[in-house]
Protein backbone atom coordinates (compact mmCIF):
# COMPACT_ATOMS: atom_id res chain seq x y z
CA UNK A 1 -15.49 41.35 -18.19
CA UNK A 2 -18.36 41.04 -15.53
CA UNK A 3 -18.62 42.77 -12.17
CA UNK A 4 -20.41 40.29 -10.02
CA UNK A 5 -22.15 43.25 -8.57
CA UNK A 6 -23.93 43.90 -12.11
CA UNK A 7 -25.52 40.23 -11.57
CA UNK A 8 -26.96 40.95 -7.62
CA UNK A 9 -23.34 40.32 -5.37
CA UNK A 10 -23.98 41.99 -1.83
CA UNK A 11 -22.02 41.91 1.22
CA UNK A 12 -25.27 40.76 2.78
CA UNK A 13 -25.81 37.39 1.02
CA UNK A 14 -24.47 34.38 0.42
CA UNK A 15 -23.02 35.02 -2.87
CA UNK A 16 -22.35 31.41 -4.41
CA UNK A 17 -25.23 31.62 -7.06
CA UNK A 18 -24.23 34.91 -8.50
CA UNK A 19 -20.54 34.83 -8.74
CA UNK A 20 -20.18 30.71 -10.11
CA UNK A 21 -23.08 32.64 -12.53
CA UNK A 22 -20.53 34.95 -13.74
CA UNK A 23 -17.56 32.90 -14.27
CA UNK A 24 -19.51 31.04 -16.02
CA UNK A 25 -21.00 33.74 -18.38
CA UNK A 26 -17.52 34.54 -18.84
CA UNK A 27 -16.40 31.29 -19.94
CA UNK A 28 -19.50 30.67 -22.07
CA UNK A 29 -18.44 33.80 -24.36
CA UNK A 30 -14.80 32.35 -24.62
CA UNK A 31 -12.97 33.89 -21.56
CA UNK A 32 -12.14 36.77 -19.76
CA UNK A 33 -12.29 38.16 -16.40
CA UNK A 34 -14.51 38.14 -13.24
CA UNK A 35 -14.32 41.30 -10.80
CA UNK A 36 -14.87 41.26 -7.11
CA UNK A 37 -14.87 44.66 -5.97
CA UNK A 38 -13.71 46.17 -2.78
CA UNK A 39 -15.96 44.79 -0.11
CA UNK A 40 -16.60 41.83 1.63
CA UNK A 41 -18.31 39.01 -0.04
CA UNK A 42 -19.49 35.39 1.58
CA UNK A 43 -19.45 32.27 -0.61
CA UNK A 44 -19.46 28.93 -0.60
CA UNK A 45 -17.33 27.27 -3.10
CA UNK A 46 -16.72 28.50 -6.54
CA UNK A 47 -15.51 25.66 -9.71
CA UNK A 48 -13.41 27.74 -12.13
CA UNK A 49 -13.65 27.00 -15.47
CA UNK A 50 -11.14 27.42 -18.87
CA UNK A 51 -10.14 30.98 -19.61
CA UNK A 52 -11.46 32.87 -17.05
CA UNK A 53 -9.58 35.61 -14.85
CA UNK A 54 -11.05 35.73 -11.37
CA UNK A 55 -9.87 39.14 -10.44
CA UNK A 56 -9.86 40.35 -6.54
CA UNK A 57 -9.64 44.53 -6.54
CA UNK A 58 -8.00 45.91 -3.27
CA UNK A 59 -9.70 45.84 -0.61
CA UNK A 60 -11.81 42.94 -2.16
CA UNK A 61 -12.56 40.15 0.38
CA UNK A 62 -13.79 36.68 -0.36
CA UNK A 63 -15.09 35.12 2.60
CA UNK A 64 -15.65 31.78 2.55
CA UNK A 65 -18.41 29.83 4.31
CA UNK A 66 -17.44 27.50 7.15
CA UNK A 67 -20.99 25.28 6.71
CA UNK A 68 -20.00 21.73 5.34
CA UNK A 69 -23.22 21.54 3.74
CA UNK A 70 -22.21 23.88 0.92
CA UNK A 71 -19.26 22.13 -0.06
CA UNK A 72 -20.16 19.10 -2.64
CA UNK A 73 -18.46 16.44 -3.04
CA UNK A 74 -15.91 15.71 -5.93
CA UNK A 75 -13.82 13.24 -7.23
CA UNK A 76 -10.31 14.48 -6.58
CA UNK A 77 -7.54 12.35 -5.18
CA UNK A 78 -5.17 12.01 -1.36
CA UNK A 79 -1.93 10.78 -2.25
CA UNK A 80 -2.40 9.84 -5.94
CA UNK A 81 -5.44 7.41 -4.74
CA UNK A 82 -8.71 8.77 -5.69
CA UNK A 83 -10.96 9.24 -3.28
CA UNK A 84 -14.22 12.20 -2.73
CA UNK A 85 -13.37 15.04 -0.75
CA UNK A 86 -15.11 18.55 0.28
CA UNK A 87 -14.56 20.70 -3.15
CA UNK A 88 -12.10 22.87 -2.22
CA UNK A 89 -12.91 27.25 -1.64
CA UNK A 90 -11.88 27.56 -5.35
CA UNK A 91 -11.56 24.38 -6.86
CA UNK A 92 -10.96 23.47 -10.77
CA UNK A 93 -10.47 20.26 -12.98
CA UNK A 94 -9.14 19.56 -16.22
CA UNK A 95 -9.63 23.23 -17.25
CA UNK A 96 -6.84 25.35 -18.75
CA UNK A 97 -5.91 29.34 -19.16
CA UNK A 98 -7.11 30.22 -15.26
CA UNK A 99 -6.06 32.89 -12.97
CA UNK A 100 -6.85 34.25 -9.80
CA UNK A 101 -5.40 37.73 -9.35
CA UNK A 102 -5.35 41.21 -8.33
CA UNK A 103 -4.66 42.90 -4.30
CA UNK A 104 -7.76 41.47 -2.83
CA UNK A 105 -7.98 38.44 -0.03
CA UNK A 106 -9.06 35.10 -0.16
CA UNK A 107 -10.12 33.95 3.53
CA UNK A 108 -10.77 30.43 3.94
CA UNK A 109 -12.57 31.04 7.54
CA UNK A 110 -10.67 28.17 8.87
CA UNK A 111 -11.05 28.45 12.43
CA UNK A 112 -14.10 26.38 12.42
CA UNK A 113 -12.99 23.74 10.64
CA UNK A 114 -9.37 23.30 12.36
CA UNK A 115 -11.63 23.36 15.51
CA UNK A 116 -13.57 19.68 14.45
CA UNK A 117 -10.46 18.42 12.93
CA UNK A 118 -8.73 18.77 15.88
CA UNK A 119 -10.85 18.67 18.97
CA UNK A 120 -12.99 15.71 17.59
CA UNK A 121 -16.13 17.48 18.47
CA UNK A 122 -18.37 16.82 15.43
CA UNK A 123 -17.14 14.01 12.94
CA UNK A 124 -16.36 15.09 8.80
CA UNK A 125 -17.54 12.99 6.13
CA UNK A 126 -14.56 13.94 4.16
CA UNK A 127 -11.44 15.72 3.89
CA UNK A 128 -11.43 19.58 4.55
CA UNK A 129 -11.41 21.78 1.82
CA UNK A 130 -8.35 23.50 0.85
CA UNK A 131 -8.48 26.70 -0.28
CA UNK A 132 -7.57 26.40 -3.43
CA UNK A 133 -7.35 23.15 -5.58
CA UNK A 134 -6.63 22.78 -8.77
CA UNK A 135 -7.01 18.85 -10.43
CA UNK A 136 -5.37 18.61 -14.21
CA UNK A 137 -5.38 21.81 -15.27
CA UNK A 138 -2.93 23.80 -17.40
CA UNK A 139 -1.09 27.32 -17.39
CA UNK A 140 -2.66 28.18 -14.25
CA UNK A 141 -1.52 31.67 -12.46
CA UNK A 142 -2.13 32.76 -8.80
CA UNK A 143 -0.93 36.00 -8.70
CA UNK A 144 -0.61 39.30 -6.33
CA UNK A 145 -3.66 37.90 -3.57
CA UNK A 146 -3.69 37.08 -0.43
CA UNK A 147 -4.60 33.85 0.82
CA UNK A 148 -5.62 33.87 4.58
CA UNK A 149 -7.33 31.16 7.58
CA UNK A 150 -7.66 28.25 5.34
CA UNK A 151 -8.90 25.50 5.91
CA UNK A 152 -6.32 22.75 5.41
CA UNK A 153 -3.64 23.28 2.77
CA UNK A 154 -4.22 26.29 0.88
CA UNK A 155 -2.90 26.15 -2.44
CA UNK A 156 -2.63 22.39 -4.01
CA UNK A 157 -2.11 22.17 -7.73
CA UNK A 158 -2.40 18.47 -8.21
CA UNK A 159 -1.48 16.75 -11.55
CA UNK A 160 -1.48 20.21 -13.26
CA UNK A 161 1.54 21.58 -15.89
CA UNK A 162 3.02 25.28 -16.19
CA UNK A 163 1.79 26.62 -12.98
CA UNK A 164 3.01 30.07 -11.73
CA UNK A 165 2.66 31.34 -8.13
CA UNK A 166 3.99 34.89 -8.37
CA UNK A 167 4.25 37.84 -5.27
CA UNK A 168 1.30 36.12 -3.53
CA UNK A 169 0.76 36.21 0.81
CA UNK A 170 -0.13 33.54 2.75
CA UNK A 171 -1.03 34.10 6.33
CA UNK A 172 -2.85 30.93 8.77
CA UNK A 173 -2.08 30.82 12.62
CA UNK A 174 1.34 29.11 13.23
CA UNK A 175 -1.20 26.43 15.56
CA UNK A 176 -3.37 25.43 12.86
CA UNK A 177 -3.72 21.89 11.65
CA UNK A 178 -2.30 21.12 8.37
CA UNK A 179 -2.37 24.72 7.01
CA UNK A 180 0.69 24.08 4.79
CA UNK A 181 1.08 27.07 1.76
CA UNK A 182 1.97 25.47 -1.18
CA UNK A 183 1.88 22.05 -2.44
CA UNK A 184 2.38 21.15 -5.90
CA UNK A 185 1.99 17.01 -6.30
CA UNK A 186 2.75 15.32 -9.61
CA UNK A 187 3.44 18.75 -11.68
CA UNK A 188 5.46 19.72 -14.51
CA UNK A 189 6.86 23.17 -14.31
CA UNK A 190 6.21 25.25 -11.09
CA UNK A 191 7.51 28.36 -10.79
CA UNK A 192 7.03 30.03 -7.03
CA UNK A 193 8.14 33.35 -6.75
CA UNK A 194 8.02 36.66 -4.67
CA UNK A 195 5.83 34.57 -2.03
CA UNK A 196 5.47 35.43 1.48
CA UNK A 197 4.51 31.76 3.27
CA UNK A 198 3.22 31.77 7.49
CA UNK A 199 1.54 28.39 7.92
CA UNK A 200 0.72 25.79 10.45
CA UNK A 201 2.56 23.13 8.70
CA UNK A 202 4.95 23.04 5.86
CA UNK A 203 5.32 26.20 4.13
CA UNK A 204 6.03 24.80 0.39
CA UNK A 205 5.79 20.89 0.12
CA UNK A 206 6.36 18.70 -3.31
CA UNK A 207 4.57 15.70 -3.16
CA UNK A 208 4.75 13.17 -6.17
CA UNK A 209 2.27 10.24 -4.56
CA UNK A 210 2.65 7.40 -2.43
CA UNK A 211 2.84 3.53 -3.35
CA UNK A 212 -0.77 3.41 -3.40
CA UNK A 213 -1.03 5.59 -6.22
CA UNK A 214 -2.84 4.82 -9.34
CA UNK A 215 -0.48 6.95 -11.64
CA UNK A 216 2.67 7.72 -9.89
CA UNK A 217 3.45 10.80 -12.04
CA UNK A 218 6.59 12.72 -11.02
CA UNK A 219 6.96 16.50 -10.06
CA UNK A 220 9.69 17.31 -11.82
CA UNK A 221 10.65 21.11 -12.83
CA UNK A 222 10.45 23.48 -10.18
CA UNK A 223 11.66 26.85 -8.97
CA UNK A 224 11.77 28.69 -5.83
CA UNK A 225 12.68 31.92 -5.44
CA UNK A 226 13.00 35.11 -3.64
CA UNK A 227 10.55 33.71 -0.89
CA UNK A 228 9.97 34.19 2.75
CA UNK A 229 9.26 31.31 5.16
CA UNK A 230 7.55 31.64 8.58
CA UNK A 231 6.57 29.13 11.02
CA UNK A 232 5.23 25.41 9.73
CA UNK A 233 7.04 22.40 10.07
CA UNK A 234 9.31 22.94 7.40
CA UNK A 235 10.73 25.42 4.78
CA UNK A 236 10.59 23.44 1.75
CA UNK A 237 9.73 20.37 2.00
CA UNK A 238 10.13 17.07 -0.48
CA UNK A 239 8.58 14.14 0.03
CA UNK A 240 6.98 12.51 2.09
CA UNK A 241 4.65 11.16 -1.16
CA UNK A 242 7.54 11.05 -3.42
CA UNK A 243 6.27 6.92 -5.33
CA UNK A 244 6.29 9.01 -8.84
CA UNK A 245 9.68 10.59 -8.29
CA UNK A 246 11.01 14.04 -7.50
CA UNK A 247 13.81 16.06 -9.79
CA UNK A 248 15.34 19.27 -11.23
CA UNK A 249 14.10 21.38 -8.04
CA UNK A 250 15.95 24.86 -7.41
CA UNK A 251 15.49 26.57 -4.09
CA UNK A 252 17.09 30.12 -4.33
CA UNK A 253 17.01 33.65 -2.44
CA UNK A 254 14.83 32.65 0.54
CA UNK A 255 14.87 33.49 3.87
CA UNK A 256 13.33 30.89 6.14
CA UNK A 257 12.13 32.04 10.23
CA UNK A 258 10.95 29.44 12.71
CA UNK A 259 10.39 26.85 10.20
CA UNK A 260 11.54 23.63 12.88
CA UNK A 261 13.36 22.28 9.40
CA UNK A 262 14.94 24.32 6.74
CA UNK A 263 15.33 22.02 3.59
CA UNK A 264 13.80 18.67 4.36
CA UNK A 265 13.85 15.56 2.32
CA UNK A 266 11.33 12.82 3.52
CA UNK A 267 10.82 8.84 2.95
CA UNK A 268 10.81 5.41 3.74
CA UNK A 269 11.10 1.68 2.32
CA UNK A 270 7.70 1.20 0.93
CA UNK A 271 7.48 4.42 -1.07
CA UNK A 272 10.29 3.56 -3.96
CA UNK A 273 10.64 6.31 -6.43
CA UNK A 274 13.54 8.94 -6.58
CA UNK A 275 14.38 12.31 -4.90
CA UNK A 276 17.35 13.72 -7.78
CA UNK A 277 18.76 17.02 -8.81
CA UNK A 278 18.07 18.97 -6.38
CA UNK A 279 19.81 22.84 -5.73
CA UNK A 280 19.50 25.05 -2.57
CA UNK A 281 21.66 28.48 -2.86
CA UNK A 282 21.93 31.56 -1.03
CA UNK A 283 19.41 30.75 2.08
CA UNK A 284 18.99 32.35 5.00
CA UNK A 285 17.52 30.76 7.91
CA UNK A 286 16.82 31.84 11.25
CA UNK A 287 15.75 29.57 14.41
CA UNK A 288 15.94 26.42 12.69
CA UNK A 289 15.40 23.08 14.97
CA UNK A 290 17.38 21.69 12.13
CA UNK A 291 18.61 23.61 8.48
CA UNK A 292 19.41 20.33 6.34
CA UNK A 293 17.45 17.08 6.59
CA UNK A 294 17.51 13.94 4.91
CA UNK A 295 15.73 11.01 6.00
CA UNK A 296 15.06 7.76 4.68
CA UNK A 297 12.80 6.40 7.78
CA UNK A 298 10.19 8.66 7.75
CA UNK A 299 7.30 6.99 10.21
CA UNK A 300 4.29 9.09 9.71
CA UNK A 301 1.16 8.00 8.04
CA UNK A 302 0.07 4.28 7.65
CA UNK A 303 2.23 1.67 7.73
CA UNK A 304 4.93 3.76 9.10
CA UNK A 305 5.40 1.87 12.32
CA UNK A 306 5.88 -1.37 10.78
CA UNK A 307 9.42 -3.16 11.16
CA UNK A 308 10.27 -2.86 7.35
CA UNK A 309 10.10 0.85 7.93
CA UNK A 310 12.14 1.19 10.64
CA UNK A 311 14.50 -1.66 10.75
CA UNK A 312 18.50 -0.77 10.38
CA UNK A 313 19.42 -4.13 8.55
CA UNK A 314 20.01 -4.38 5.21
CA UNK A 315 16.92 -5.36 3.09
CA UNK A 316 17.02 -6.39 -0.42
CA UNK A 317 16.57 -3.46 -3.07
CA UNK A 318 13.28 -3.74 -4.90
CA UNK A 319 10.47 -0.79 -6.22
CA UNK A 320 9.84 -0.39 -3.37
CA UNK A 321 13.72 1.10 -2.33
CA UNK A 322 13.02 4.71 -2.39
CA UNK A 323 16.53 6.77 -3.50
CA UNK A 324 17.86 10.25 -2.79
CA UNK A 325 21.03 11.74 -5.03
CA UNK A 326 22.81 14.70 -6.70
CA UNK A 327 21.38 17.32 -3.67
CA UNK A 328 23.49 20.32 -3.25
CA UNK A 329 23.35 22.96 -0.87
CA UNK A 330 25.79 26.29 -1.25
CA UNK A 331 25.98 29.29 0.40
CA UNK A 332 23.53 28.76 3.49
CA UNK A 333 23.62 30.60 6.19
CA UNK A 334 22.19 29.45 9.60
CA UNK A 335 21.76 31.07 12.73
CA UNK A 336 19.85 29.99 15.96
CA UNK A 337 20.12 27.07 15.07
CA UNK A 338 19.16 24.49 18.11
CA UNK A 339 19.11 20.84 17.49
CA UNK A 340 21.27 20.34 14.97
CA UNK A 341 23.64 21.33 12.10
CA UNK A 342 22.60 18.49 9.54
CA UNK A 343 21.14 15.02 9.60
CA UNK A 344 21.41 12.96 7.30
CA UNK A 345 20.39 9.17 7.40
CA UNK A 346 19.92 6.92 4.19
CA UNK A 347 18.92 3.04 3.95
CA UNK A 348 20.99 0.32 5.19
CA UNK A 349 20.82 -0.95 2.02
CA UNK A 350 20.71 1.97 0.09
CA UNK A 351 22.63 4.90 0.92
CA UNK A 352 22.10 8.45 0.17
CA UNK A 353 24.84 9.39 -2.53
CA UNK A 354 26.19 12.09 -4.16
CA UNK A 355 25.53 15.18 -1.46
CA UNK A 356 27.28 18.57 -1.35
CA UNK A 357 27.84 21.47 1.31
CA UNK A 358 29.64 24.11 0.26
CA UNK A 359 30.08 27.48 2.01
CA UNK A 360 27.45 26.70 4.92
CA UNK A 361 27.61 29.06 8.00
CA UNK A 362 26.21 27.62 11.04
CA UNK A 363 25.80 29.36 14.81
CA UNK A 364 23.75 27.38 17.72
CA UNK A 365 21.29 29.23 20.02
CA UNK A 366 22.90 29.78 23.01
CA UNK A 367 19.57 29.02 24.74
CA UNK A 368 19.05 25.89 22.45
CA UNK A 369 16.17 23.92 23.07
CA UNK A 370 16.23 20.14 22.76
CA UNK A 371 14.30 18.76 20.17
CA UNK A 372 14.23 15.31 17.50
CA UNK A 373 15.41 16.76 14.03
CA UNK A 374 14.00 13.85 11.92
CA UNK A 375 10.67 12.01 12.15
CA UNK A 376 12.04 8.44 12.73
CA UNK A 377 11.70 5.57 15.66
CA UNK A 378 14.34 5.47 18.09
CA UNK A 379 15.82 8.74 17.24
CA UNK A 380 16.62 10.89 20.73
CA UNK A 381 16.43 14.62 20.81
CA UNK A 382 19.57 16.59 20.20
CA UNK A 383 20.98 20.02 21.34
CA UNK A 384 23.31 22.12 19.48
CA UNK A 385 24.82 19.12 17.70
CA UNK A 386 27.01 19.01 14.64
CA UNK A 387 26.29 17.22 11.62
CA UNK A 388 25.43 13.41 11.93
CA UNK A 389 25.65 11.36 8.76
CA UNK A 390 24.42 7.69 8.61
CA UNK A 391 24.41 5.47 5.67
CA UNK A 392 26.08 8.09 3.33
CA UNK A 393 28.12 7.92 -0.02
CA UNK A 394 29.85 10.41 -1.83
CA UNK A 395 28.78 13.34 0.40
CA UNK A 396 30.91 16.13 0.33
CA UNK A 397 31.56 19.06 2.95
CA UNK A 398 33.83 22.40 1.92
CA UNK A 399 34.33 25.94 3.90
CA UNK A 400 31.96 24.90 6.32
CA UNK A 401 31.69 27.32 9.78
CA UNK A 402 29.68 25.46 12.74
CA UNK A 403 29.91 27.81 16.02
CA UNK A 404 28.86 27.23 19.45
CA UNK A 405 27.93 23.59 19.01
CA UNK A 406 28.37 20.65 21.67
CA UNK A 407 30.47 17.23 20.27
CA UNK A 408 32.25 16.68 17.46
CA UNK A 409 31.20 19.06 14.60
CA UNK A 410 30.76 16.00 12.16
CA UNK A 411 29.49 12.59 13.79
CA UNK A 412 29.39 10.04 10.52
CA UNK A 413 28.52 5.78 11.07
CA UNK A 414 28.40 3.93 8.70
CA UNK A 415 29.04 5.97 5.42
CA UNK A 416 31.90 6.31 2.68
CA UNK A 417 34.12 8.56 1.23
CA UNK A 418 33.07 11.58 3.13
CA UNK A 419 35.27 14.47 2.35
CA UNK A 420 35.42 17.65 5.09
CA UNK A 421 37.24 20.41 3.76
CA UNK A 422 38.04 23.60 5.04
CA UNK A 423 36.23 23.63 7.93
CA UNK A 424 36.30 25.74 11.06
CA UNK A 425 34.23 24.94 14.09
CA UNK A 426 34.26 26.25 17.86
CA UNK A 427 32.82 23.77 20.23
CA UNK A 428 33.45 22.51 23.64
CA UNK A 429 35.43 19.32 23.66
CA UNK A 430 37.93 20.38 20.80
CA UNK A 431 37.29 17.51 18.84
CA UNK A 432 36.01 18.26 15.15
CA UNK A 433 34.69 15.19 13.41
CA UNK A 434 34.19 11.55 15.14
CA UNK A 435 34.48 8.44 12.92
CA UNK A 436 32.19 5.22 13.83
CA UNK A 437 33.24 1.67 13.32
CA UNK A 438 32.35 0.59 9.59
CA UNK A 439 32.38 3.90 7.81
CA UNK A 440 35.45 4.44 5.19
């Protein structure tokens, strides 16, 4: 074990030298842990290698630097297309056995760089850094920290295997630019636990590479549990870089607050790949814009405003079809909730199949405010709407409550074999479900 105060640390230097000195020291002898102690230490960013503990003591602050000029370059990749960005605040590749733990803070100083992201000011060579990135590495554990201000997404394990994210606190303003908490991208088993997520963007988001990518490499394995969401764009989030395939996700014991979306699944023609076996249970959620989305005609990023992407004809199935089945949601609860209760919309060609909603309690905001619940051309804000279900197969709804809604509880176009079951709304016009030309 090395204190990095036994190799010069002060809280009145820039400590980069002496604490990459000691983790390396430590992994030099085999392993073992680096302490920060309490106090507040500035860094730039720090490469963590095989076997070593980095090990925050309460009241133990990392402060990171906000200078671009201390952040090298590496190799790492956007998307599953390499390409050199800013190391991240912590960043490791291709190592295995590392931890960062212990009741200390990480702060990515963030404010700086949200500030020339988004008011154009000065010009980035590349990327932001996140605050923590790891690239190919194995049995990695974040653990007990917390995670403050960073800079862009703050924890990104990216290609890695048997990562564990366990009773760690993640705090950036609710305005900052692509601050989302947790995104594992082409993993194999994830376990998030015990997490406490307030972000600027999405609070967890799985990510498996677009059709660019040089290895599309599912992220496959994952659990979610006993989790609070605040703020950011959604609560969990799959998609919308799903080329290598998403599947056997749980999503249990959370409690989601101002997250616009609650569960939202993400893609478009283009992207191919599969979103499959997928289980949400006992969620709460709280001033939701929307608790359940699905969409198929996602339009952000490049290429998303071309016809293919948004046209409602039927197009030929190829790889480049993306396809979303076997997702089940059960005992959800939903309150506040103001655009609307579900929305669902697959591919003309391809329908999303093989859905289930079973013992979902819904309640609109009485002072609902308008708002689009899906990222998609054409689509027109809603207000305390229903469900609406478009291009759908095999989608089942049982002991469903909707309350205080406006329409039809269920609006459904174009779809087959729908079953509503037990289901008990209150809403203004008295008329529960509404049927559209061409759906069975």
């Amino acid at each position: 074990m090395i204190n990095i105060l036994s190799l010069g640390a002060s809280v009145d230097i820039l400590n980069t030298t002496v604490i990459q000195q000691a983790i390396d020291q430590v992994a030099e002898i085999g392993g073992g842990r680096v302490t920060v102690p309490s106090g507040q230490f500035l860094t730039g960013p720090l490469c963590l290698k095989s076997n070593v503990e980095l090990y925050l003591s309460p009241g133990a602050v990392l402060k990171f630097s906000d200078d671009p000029t201390h952040y090298p370059e590496i190799l790492s990749s956007w998307e599953g297309v390499p390409k050199k960005v800013y190391a991240s605040c912590i960043y490791a590749q291709q190592a295995e056995n590392i931890a960062i733990t212990g009741f200390g803070k990480l702060d990515g100083n963030g404010q700086k760089w949200w500030h020339i992201f988004r008011d154009g000011h000065e010009s980035l060579e590349y990327p932001r850094p996140k605050l923590i990135g790891f690239d190919h590495c194995r049995r990695v554990t974040i653990r007990d920290v917390q995670l403050i201000d960073s800079p862009s997404w703050t924890i990104h394990p990216n290609h890695c295997q048997d990562v564990t994210v366990d009773h760690v606190a993640i705090c950036n303003p609710a305005d900052s630019p692509n601050t989302d908490g947790i995104d594992p991208e082409s993993c194999n088993n994830v376990h998030i636990s015990n997490c406490h997520i307030d972000v600027g963007d999405d609070c967890i988001a799985i990510k498996a590479g677009t059709e660019d990518a040089v290895d599309q490499v599912p992220c496959q394995n994952i659990t979610i549990t006993n989790c609070t969401m605040v703020h950011g764009h959604g609560g969990v989030v799959l998609g919308s870089e799903m080329s290598g395939g998403i599947r056997n996700v749980t999503i249990s014991n959370c409690v989601f607050q101002e997250t616009d979306r609650g569960i939202r699944l993400k893609t478009r023609r283009g992207r191919g790949g599969i979103i499959e076996d997928i289980r949400v249970t006992n969620v709460i959620m709280d001033q939701v814009l929307c608790p359940f989305v699905i969409n198929l005609y996602y339009f952000c990023g490049p290429r998303g405003k071309d016809p293919y992407v948004w046209d409602k004809e039927v197009y030929p199935i190829d790889e480049r079809t993306p396809q979303v089945r076997r997702v089940h949601f059960s005992a959800v609860t939903a309150r506040n909730v103001h655009a609307s209760a579900g929305f669902i919309y697959g591919l003309a060609e391809q329908a999303v199949q093989d859905i289930s909603f079973d013992h979902i309690d819904i309640s609109m905001a009485k002072d609902a405010k308008a708002g689009v619940p899906a990222m998609m051309t054409g689509l027109e804000p809603m207000r305390q709407q229903g469900f609406y279900v478009r291009f759908g197969k095999h989608i089942s709804f049982h002991q469903i409550t909707i309350e205080h809604h406006k329409g039809p509880a269920f609006m459904i176009e174009d779809s087959e074999d729908i079953p509503i079951k037990r289901m008990r709304a209150t809403e203004l016009d008295k008329k529960n479900v509404s049927i559209i030309e061409g759906t069975q």
